[in-house]
Protein backbone atom coordinates (compact mmCIF):
# COMPACT_ATOMS: atom_id res chain seq x y z
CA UNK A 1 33.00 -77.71 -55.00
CA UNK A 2 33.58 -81.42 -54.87
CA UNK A 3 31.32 -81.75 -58.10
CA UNK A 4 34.13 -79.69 -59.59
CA UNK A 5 37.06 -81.47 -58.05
CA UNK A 6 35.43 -84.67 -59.48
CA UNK A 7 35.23 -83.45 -62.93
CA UNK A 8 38.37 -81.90 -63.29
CA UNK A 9 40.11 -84.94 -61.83
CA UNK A 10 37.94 -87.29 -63.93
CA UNK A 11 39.30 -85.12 -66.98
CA UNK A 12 42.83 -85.80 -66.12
CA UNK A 13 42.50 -89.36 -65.20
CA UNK A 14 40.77 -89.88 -68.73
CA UNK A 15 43.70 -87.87 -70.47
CA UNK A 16 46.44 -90.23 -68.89
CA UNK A 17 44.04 -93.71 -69.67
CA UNK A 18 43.87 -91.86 -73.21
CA UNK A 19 47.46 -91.22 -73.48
CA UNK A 20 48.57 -94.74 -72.55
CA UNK A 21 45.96 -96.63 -74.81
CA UNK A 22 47.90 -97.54 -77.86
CA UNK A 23 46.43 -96.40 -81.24
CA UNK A 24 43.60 -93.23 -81.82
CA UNK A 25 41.06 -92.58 -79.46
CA UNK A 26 38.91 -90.39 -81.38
CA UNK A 27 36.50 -88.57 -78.79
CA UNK A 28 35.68 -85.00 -77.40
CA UNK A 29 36.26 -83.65 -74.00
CA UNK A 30 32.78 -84.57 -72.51
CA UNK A 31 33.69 -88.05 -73.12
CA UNK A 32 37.22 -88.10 -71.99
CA UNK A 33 36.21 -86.77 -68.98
CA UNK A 34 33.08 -89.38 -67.90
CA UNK A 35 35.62 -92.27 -69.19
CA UNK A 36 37.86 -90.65 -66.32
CA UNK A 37 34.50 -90.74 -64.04
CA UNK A 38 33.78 -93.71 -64.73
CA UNK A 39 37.11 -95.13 -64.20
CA UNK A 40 37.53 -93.49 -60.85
CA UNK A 41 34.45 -94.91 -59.33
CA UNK A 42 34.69 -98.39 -60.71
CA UNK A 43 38.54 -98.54 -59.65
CA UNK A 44 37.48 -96.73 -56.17
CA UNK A 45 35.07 -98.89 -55.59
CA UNK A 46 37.02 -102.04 -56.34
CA UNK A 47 40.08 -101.16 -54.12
CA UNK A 48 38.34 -100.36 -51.22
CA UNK A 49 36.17 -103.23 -51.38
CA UNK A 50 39.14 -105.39 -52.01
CA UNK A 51 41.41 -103.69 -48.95
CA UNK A 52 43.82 -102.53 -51.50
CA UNK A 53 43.52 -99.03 -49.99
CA UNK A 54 41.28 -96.38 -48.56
CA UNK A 55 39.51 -93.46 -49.69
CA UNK A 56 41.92 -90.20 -50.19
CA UNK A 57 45.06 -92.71 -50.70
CA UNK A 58 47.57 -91.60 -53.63
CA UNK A 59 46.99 -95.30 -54.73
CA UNK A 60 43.21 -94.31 -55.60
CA UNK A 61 44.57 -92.14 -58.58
CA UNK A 62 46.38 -95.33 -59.47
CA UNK A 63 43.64 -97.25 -59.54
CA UNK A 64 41.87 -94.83 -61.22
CA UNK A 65 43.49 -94.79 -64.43
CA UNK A 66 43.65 -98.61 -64.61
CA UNK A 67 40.00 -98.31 -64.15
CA UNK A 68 39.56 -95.51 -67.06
CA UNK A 69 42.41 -97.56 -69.33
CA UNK A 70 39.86 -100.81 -68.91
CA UNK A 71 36.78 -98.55 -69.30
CA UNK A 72 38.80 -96.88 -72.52
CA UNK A 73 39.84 -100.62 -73.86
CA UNK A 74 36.32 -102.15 -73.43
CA UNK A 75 34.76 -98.79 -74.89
CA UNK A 76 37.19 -99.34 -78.05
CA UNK A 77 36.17 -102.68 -78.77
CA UNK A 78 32.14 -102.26 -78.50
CA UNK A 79 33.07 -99.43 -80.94
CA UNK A 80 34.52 -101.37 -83.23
């Protein structure tokens, strides 16, 4: 179940990153969703190894769409 929680939460992290990143993002679902992944655990990661906050914090879905925006951003530009 948590496999699923991640996913579906990855998804909508990667929407929002997606959303907010100026211009076209042209990608499918399956890669919206690990950007979102991605994000999460590099932004998780980072916070709580920085005291910014602890695991299960509202903050951590904060952080993890910064994390997916800078994943989206440096994914855009290696693409180019």
């Amino acid at each position: 179940m948590a496999l699923l929680w991640t996913i579906v939460v990855g998804f909508v992290v990667g929407l929002i990153a997606r959303t907010i990143m100026p211009g076209r993002q042209v990608m499918g679902i399956i890669m919206t969703t690990l950007l979102g992944i991605g994000g999460a655990v590099v932004a998780g990661f980072a916070g709580q190894f920085l005291g910014i906050y602890q695991m299960g914090e509202p903050a951590g879905f904060v952080g993890a769409v910064v994390g997916a925006f800078v994943l989206l951003y440096v994914y855009d530009r290696l693409r180019r």
